[in-house]
C-alpha atoms as a PDB file:
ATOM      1  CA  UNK A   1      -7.504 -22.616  -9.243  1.00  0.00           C
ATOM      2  CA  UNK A   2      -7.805 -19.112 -10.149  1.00  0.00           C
ATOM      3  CA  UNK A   3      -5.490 -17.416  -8.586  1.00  0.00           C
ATOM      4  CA  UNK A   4      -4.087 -19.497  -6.947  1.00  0.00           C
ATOM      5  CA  UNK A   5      -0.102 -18.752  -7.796  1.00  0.00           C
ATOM      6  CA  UNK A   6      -1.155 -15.267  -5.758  1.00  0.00           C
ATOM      7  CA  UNK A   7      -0.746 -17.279  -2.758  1.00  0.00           C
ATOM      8  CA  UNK A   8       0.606 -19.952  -2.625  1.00  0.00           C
ATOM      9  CA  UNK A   9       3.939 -18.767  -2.529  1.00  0.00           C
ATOM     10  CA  UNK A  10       3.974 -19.406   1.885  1.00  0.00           C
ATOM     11  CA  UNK A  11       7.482 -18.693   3.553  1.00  0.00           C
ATOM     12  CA  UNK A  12       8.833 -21.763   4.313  1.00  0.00           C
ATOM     13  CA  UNK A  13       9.724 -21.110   8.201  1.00  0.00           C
ATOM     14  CA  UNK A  14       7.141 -23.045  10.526  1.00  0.00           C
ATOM     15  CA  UNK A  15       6.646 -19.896  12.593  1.00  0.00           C
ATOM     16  CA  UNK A  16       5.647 -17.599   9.302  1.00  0.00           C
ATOM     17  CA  UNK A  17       3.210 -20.153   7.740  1.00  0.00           C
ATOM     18  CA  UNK A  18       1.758 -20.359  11.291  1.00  0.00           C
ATOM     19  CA  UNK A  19       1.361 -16.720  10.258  1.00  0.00           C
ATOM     20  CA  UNK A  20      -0.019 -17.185   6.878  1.00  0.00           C
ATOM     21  CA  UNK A  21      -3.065 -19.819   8.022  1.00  0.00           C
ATOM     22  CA  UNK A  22      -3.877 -17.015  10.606  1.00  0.00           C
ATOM     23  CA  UNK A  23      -3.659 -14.148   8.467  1.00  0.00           C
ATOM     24  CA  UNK A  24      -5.324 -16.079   5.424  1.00  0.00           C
ATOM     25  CA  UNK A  25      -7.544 -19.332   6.992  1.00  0.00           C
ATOM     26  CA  UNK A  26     -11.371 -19.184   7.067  1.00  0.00           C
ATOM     27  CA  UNK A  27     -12.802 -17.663  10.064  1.00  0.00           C
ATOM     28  CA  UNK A  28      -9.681 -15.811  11.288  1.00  0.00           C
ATOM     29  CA  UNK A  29      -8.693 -12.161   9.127  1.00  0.00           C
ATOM     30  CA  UNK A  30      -9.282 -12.391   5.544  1.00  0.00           C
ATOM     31  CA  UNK A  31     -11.528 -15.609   5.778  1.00  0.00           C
ATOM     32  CA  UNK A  32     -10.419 -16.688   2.046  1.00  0.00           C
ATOM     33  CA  UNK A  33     -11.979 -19.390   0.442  1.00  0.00           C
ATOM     34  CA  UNK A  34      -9.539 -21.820  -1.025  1.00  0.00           C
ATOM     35  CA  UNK A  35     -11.561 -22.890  -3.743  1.00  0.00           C
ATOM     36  CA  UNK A  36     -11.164 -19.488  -4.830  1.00  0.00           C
ATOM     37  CA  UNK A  37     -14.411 -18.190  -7.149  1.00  0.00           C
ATOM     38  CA  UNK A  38     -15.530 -21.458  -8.142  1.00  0.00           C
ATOM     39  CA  UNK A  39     -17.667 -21.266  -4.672  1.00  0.00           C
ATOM     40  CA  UNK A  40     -18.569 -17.726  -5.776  1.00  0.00           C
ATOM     41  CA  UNK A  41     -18.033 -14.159  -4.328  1.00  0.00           C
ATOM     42  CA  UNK A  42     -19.868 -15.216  -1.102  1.00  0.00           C
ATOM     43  CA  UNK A  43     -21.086 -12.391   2.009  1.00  0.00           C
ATOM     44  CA  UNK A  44     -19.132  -9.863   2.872  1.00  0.00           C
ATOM     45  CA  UNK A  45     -17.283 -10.775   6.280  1.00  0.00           C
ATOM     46  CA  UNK A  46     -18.963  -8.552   8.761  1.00  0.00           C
ATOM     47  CA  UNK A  47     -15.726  -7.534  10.746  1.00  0.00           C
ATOM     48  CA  UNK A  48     -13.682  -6.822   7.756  1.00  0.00           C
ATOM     49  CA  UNK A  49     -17.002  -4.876   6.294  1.00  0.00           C
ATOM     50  CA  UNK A  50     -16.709  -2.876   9.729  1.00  0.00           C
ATOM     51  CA  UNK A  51     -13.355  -1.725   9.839  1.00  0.00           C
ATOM     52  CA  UNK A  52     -13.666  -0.930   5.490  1.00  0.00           C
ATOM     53  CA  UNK A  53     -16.958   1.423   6.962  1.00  0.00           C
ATOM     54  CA  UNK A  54     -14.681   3.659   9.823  1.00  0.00           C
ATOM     55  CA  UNK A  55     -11.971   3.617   7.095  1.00  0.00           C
ATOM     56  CA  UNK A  56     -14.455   5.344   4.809  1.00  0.00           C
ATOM     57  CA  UNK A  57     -15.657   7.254   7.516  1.00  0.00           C
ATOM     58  CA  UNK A  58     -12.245   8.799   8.047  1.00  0.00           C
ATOM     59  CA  UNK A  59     -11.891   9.283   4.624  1.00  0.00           C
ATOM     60  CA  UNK A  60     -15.270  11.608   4.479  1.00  0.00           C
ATOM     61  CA  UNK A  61     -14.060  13.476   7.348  1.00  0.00           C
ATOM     62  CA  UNK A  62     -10.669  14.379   5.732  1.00  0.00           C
ATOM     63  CA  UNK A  63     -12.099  15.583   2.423  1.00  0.00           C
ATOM     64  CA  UNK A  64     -15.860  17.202   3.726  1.00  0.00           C
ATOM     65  CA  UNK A  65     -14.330  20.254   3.261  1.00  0.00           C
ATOM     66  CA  UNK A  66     -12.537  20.198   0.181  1.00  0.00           C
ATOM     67  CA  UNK A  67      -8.729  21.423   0.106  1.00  0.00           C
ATOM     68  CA  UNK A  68      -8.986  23.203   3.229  1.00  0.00           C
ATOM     69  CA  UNK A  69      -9.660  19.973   5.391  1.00  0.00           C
ATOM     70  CA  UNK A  70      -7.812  17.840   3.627  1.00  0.00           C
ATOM     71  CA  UNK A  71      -4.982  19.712   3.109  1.00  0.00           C
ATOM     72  CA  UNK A  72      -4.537  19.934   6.575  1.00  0.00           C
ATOM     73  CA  UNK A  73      -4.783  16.555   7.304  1.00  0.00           C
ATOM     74  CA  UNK A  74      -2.049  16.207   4.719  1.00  0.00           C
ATOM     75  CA  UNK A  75       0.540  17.446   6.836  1.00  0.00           C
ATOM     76  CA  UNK A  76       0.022  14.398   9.725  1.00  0.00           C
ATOM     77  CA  UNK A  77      -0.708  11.813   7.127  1.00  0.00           C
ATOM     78  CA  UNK A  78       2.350  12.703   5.013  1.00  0.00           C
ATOM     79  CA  UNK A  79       4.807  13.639   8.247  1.00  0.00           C
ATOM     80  CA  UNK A  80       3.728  10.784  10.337  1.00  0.00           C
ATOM     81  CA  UNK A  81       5.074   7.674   8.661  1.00  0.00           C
ATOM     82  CA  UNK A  82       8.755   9.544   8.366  1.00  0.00           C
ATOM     83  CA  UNK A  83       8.384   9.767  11.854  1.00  0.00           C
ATOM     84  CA  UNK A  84       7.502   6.519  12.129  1.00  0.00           C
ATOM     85  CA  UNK A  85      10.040   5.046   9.645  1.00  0.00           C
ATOM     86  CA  UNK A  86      12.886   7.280  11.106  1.00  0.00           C
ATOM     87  CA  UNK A  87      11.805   4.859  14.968  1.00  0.00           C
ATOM     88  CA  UNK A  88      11.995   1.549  13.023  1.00  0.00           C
ATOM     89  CA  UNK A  89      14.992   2.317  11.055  1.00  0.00           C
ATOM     90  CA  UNK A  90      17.173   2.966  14.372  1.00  0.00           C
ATOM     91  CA  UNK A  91      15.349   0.687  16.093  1.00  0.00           C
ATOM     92  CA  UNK A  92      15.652  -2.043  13.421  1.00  0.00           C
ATOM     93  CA  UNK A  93      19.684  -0.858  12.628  1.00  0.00           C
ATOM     94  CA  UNK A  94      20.418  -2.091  16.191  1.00  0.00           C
ATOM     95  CA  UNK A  95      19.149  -5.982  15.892  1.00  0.00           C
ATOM     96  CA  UNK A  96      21.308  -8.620  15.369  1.00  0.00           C
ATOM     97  CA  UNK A  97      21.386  -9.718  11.612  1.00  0.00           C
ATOM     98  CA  UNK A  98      20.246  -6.349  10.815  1.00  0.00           C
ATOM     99  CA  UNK A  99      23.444  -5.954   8.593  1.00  0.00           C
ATOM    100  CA  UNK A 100      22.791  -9.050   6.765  1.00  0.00           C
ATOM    101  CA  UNK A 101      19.188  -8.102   6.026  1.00  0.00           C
ATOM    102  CA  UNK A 102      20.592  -4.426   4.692  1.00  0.00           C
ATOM    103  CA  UNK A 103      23.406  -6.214   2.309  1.00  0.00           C
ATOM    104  CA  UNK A 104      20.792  -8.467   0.909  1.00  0.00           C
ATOM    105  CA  UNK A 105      18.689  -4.973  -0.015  1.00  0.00           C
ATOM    106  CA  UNK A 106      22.012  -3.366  -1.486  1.00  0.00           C
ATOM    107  CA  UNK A 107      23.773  -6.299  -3.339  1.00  0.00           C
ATOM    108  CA  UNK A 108      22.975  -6.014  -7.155  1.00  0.00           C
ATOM    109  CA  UNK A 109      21.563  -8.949  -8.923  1.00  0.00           C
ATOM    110  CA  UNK A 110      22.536  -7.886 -12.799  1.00  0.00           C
ATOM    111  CA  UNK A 111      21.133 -11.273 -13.682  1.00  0.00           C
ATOM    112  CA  UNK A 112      17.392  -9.813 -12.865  1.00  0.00           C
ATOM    113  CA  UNK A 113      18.187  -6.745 -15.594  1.00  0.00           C
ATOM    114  CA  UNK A 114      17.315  -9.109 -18.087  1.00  0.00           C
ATOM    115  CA  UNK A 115      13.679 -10.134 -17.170  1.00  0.00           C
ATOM    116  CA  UNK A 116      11.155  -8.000 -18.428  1.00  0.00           C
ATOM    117  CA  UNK A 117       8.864  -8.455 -15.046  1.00  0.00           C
ATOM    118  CA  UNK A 118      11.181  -6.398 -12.918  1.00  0.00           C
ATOM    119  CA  UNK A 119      11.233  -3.152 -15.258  1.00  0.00           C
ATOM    120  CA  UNK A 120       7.415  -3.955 -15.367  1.00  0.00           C
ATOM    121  CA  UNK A 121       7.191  -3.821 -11.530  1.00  0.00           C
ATOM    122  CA  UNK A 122       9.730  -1.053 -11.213  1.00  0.00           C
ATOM    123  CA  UNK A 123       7.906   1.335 -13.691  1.00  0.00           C
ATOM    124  CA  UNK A 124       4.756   0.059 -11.535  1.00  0.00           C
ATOM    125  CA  UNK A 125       5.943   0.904  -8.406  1.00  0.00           C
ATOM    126  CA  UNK A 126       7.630   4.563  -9.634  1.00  0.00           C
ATOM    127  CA  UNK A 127       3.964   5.185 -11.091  1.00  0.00           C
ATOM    128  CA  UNK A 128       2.052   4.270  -8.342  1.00  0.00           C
ATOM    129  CA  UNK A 129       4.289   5.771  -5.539  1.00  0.00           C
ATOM    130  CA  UNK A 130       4.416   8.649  -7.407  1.00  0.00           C
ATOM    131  CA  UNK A 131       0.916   8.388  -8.237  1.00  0.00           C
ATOM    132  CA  UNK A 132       0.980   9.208 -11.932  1.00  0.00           C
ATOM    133  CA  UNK A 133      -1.705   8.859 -13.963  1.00  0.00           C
ATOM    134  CA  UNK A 134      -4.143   8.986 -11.085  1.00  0.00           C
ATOM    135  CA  UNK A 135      -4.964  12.473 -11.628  1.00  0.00           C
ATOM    136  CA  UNK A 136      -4.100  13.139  -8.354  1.00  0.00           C
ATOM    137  CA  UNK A 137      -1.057  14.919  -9.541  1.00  0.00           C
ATOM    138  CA  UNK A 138      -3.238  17.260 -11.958  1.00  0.00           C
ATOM    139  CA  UNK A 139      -5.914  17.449  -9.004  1.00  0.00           C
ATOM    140  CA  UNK A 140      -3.481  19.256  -6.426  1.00  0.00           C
ATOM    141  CA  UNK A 141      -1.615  20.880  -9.318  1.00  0.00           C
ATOM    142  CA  UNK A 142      -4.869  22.705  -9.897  1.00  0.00           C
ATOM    143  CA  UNK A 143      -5.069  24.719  -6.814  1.00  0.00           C
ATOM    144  CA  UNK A 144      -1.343  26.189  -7.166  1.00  0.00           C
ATOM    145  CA  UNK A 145      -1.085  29.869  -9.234  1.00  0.00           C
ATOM    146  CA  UNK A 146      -0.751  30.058 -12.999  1.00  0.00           C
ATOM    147  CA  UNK A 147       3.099  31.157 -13.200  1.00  0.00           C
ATOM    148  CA  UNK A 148       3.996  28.024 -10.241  1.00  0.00           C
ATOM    149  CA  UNK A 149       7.147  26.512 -10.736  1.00  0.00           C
ATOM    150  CA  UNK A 150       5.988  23.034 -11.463  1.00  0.00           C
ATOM    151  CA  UNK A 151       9.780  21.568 -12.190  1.00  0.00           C
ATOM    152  CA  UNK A 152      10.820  22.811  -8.558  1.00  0.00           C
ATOM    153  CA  UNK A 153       8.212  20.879  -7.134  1.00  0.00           C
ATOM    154  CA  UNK A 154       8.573  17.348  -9.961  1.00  0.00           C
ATOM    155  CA  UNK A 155      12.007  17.718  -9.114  1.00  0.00           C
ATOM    156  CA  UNK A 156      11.361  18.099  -5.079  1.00  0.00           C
ATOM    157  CA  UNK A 157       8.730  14.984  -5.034  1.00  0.00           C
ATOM    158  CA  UNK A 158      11.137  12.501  -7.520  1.00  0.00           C
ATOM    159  CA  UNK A 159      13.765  13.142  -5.386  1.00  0.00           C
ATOM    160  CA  UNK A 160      11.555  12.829  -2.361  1.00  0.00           C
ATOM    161  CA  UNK A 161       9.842   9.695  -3.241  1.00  0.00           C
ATOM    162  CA  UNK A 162      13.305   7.765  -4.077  1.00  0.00           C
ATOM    163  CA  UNK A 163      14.720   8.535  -0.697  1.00  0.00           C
ATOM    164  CA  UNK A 164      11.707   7.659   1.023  1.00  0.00           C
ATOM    165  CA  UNK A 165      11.915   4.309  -0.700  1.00  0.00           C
ATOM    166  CA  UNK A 166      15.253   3.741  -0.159  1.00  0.00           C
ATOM    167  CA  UNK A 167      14.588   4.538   3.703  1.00  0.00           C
ATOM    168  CA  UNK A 168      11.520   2.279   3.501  1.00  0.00           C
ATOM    169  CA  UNK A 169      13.974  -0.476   2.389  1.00  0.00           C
ATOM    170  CA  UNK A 170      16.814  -0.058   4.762  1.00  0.00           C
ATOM    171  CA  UNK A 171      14.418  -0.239   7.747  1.00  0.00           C
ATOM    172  CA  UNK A 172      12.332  -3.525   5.896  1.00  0.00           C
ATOM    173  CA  UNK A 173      15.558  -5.425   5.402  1.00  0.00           C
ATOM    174  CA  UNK A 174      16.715  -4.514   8.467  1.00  0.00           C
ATOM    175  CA  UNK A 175      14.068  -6.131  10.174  1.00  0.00           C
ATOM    176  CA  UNK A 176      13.761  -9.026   7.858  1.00  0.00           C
ATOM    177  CA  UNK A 177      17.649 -10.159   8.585  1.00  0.00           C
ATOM    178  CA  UNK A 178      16.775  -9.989  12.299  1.00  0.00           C
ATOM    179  CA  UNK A 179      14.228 -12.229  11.732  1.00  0.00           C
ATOM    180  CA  UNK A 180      16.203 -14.556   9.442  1.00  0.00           C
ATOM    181  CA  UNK A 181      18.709 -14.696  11.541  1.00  0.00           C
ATOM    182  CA  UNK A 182      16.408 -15.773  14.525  1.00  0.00           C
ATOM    183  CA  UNK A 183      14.716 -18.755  12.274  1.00  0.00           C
ATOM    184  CA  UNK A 184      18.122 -19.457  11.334  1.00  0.00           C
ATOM    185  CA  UNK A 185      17.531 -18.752   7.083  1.00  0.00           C
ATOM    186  CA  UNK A 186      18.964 -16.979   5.240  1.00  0.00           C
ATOM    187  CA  UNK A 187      17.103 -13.607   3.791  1.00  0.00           C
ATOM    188  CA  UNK A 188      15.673 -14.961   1.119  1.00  0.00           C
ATOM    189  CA  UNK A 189      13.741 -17.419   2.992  1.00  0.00           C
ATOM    190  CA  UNK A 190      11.429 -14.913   4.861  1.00  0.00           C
ATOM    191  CA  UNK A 191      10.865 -13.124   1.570  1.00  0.00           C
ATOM    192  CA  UNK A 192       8.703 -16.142  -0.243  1.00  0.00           C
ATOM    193  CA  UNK A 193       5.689 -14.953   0.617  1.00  0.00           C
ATOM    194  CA  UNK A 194       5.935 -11.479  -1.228  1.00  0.00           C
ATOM    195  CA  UNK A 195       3.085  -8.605  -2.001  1.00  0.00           C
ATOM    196  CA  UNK A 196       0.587  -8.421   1.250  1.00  0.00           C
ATOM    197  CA  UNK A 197       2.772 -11.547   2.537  1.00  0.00           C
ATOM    198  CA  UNK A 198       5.478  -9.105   3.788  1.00  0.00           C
ATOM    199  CA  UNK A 199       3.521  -6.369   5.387  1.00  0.00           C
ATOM    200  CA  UNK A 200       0.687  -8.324   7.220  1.00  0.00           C
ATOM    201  CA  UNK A 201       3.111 -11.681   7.457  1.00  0.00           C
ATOM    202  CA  UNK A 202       6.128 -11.209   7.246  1.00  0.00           C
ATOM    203  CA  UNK A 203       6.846  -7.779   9.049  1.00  0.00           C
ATOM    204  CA  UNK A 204       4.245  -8.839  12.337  1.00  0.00           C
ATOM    205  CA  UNK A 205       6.328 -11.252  12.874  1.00  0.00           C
ATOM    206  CA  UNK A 206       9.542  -9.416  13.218  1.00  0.00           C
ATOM    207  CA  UNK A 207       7.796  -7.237  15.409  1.00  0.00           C
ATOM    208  CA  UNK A 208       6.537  -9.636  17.604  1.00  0.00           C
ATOM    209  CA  UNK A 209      10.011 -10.918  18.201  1.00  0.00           C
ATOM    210  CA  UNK A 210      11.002  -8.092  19.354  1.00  0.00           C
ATOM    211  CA  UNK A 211      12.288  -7.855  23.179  1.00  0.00           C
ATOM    212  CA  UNK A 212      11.311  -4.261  24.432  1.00  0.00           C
ATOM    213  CA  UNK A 213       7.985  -3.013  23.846  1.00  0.00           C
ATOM    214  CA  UNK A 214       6.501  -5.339  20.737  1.00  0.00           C
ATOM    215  CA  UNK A 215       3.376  -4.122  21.195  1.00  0.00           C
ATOM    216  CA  UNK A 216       4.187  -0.361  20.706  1.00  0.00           C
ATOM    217  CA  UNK A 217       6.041  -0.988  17.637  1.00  0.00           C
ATOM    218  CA  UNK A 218       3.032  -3.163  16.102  1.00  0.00           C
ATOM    219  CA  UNK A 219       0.577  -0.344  17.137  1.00  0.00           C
ATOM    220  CA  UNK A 220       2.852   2.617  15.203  1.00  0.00           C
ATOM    221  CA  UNK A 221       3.671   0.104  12.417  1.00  0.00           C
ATOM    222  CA  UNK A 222      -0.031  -0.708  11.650  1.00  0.00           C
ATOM    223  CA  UNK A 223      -1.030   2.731  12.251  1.00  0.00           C
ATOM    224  CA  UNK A 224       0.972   3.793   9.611  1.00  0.00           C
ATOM    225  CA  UNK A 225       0.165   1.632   7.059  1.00  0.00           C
ATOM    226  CA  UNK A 226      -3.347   3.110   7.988  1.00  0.00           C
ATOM    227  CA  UNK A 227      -1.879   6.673   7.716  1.00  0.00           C
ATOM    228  CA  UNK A 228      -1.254   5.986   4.224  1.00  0.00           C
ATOM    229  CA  UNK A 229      -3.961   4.357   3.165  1.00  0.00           C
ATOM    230  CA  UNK A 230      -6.374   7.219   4.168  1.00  0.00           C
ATOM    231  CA  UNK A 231      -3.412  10.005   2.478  1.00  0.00           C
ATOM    232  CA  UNK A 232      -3.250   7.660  -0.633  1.00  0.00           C
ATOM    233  CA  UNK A 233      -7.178   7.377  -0.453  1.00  0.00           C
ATOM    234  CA  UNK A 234      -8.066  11.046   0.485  1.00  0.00           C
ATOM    235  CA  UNK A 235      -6.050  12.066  -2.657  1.00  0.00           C
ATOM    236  CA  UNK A 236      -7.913   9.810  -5.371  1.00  0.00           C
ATOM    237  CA  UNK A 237     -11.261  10.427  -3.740  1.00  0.00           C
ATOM    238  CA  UNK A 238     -10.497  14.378  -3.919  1.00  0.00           C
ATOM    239  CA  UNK A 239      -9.933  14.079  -7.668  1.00  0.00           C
ATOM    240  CA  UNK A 240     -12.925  12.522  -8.262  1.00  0.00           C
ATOM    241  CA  UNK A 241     -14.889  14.894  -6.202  1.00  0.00           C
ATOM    242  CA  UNK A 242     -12.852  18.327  -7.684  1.00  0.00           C
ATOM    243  CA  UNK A 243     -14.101  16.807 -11.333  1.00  0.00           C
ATOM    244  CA  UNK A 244     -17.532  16.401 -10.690  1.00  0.00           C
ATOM    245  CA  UNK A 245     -17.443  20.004  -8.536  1.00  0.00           C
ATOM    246  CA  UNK A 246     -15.573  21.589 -11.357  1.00  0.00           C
ATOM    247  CA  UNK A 247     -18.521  19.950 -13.756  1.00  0.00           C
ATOM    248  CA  UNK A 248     -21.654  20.751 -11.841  1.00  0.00           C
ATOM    249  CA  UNK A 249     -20.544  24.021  -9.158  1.00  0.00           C
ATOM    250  CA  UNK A 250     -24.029  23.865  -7.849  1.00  0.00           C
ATOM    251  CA  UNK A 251     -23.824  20.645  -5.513  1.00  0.00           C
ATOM    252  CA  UNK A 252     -22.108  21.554  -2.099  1.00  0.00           C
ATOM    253  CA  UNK A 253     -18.547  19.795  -2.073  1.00  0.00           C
ATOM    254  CA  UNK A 254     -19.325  17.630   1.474  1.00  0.00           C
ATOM    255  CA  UNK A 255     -22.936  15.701  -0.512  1.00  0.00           C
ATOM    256  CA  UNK A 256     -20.503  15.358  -3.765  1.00  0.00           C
ATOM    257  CA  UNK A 257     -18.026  13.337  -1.109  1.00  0.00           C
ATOM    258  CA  UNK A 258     -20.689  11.741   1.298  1.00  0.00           C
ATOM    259  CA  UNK A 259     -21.808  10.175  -2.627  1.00  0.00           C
ATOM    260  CA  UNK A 260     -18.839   9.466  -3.457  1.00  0.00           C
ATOM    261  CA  UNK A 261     -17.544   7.612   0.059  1.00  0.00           C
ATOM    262  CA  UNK A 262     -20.509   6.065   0.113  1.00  0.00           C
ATOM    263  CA  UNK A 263     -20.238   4.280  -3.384  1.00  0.00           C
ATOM    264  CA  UNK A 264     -16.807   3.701  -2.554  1.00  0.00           C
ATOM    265  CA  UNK A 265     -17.433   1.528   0.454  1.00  0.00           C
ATOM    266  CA  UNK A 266     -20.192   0.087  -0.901  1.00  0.00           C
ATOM    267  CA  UNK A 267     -17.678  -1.274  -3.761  1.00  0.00           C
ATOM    268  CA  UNK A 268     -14.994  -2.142  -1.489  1.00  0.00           C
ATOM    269  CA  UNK A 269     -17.585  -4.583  -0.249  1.00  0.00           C
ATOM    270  CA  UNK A 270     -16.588  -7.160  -2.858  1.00  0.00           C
ATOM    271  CA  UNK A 271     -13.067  -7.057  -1.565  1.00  0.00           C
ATOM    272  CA  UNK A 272     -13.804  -8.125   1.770  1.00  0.00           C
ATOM    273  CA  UNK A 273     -16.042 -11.520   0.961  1.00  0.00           C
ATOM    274  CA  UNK A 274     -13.986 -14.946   0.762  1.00  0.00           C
ATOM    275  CA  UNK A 275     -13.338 -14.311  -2.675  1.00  0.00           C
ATOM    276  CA  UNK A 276     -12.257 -10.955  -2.440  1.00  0.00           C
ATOM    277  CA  UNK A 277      -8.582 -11.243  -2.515  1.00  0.00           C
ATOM    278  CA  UNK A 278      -9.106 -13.035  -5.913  1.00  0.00           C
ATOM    279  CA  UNK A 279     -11.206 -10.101  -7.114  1.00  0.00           C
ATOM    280  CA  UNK A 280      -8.661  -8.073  -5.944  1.00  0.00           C
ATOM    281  CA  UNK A 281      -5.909  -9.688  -7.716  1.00  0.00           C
ATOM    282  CA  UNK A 282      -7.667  -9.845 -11.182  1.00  0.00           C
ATOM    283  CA  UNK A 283      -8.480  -5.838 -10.381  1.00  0.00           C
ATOM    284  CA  UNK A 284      -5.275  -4.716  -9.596  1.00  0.00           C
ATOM    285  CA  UNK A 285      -3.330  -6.494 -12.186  1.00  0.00           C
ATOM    286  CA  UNK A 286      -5.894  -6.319 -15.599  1.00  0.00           C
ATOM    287  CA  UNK A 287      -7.778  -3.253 -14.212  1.00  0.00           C
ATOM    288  CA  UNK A 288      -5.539  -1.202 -12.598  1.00  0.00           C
ATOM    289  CA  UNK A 289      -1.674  -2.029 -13.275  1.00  0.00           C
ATOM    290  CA  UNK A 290      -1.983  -3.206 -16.896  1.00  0.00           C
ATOM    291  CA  UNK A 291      -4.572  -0.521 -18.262  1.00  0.00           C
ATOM    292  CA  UNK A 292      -2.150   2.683 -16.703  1.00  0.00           C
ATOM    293  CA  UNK A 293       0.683   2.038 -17.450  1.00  0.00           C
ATOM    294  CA  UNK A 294      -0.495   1.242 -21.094  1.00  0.00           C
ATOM    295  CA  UNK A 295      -1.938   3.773 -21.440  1.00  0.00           C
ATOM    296  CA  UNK A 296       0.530   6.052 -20.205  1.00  0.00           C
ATOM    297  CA  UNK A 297       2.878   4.401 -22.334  1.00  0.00           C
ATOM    298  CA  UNK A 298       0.477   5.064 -25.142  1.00  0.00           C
ATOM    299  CA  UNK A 299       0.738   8.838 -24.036  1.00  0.00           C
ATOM    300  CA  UNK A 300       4.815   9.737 -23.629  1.00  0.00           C
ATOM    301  CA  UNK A 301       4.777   8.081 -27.159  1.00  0.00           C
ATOM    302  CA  UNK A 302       2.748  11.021 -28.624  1.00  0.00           C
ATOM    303  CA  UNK A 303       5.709  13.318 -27.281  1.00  0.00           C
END
């Protein structure tokens, strides 16, 4: 089945495949079809389709204006989630097995140097966290004066964006050995599932665990991943709308976006049909992934 090594990699623990079936059954979030696209891409599910709209929605709003809307709504979207992370990580420090979780993260594995897929996902995840070759980068770079330092700020955002990972990971692993420890497994075990598994699986499930407040810490953790998925968003969408305003100055900036949004969401349609996951999968990996980062390969050998 096509695809079908994307998930079918379930946690093992009864309580996270429970998880899995809900998050990934027919009829209950993502409604996937498990004969995958020999069934075909199928109807859009009308809730998902819903929630994808207001998430474009949101998206129009923060770049109507250009720079000066959605460079204020920069400041919340990119201050937000280190508020958020900074709650999680003292909250999740203080659970028992938190320690375990936190070695696991730390320990080297030298074996793993030696297989070519995890410098492929590590250059994939420096690239995409640092969004390179997005021309988001070139987009905001755009705005600042001629004579700007630009190896200040590369400098500033590598630096940034390694800490911020390495503070993502403390708090994830933190969580993760609480939650191994209450299934009685060990790490490794609640890892299985991997990719979406581990935010929408994985992660819920630590938080509903939790003994004070669960609720409030599922509400800021899913409200973050939202807050970056409309900063990540409102950055790609704003190059494509500086290029065409750059290219054709006589079209007001807020019809360029409203265009723009709108073929957007009507796109992101596919993704949320029964088959859209699959679609996904094929996009992201031979669309997205593959094509960057060869051709950015392609371009630092020129240099």
């Amino acid at each position: 089945m096509l695809g079908g090594s994307y998930f079918c990699n379930r946690p093992e623990p009864e309580s996270s495949i429970h998880n899995f079936q809900f998050f990934n059954h027919r009829k209950a979030v993502l409604d996937i079809d498990p004969a995958g696209l020999d069934n075909g891409i199928g109807l859009p599910n009308w809730k998902l389709a819903l929630c994808l709209f207001g998430s474009w929605v949101v998206i129009f709003i923060v770049q109507a204006k250009g720079i000066k809307s959605s460079g204020k709504a920069a400041y919340f979207t990119a201050l937000f989630p280190y508020g958020v992370l900074a709650i999680m990580l003292v909250r999740g420090v203080t659970l028992p097995g938190s320690a375990t979780g936190i070695l696991y993260f730390i320990t080297p594995r030298w074996e793993k140097l030696l297989e070519a897929r995890v410098w492929y996902s590590a250059i994939d995840q420096s690239f995409y966290s640092l969004t390179v070759g997005f021309g988001t980068v070139i987009m905001f770079s755009s705005y600042n004066p001629f004579s700007h330092n630009v190896y200040r700020d590369a400098t500033i955002i590598s630096l940034t964006d390694t800490l911020t990972s390495l503070i993502a990971g403390f708090t994830t692993f933190a969580m993760l050995g609480n939650l191994a420890e209450l299934l009685g497994v060990e790490v490794k075990e609640v890892l299985k599932g991997g990719g979406t598994s581990l935010a929408f699986i994985s992660y819920p499930d630590v938080l509903s665990r939790m003994q004070f407040f669960p609720q409030f810490f599922a509400v800021l953790f899913f409200f973050m991943l939202f807050t970056l998925g409309v900063g990540s968003s409102s950055a790609l969408i704003g190059s494509i709308v500086t290029i065409i305003n750059d290219e054709f100055p006589m079209f007001k900036s807020w019809l360029v976006t409203l265009v723009v949004c709108t073929l957007g969401f009507l796109i992101g349609l596919v993704y949320v049909t029964p088959q859209g996951q699959y679609v996904l999968a094929l996009v992201d990996h031979y669309g997205g992934v593959s094509a960057r980062n060869g051709s950015l390969l392609c371009h630092f050998n020129t240099y």
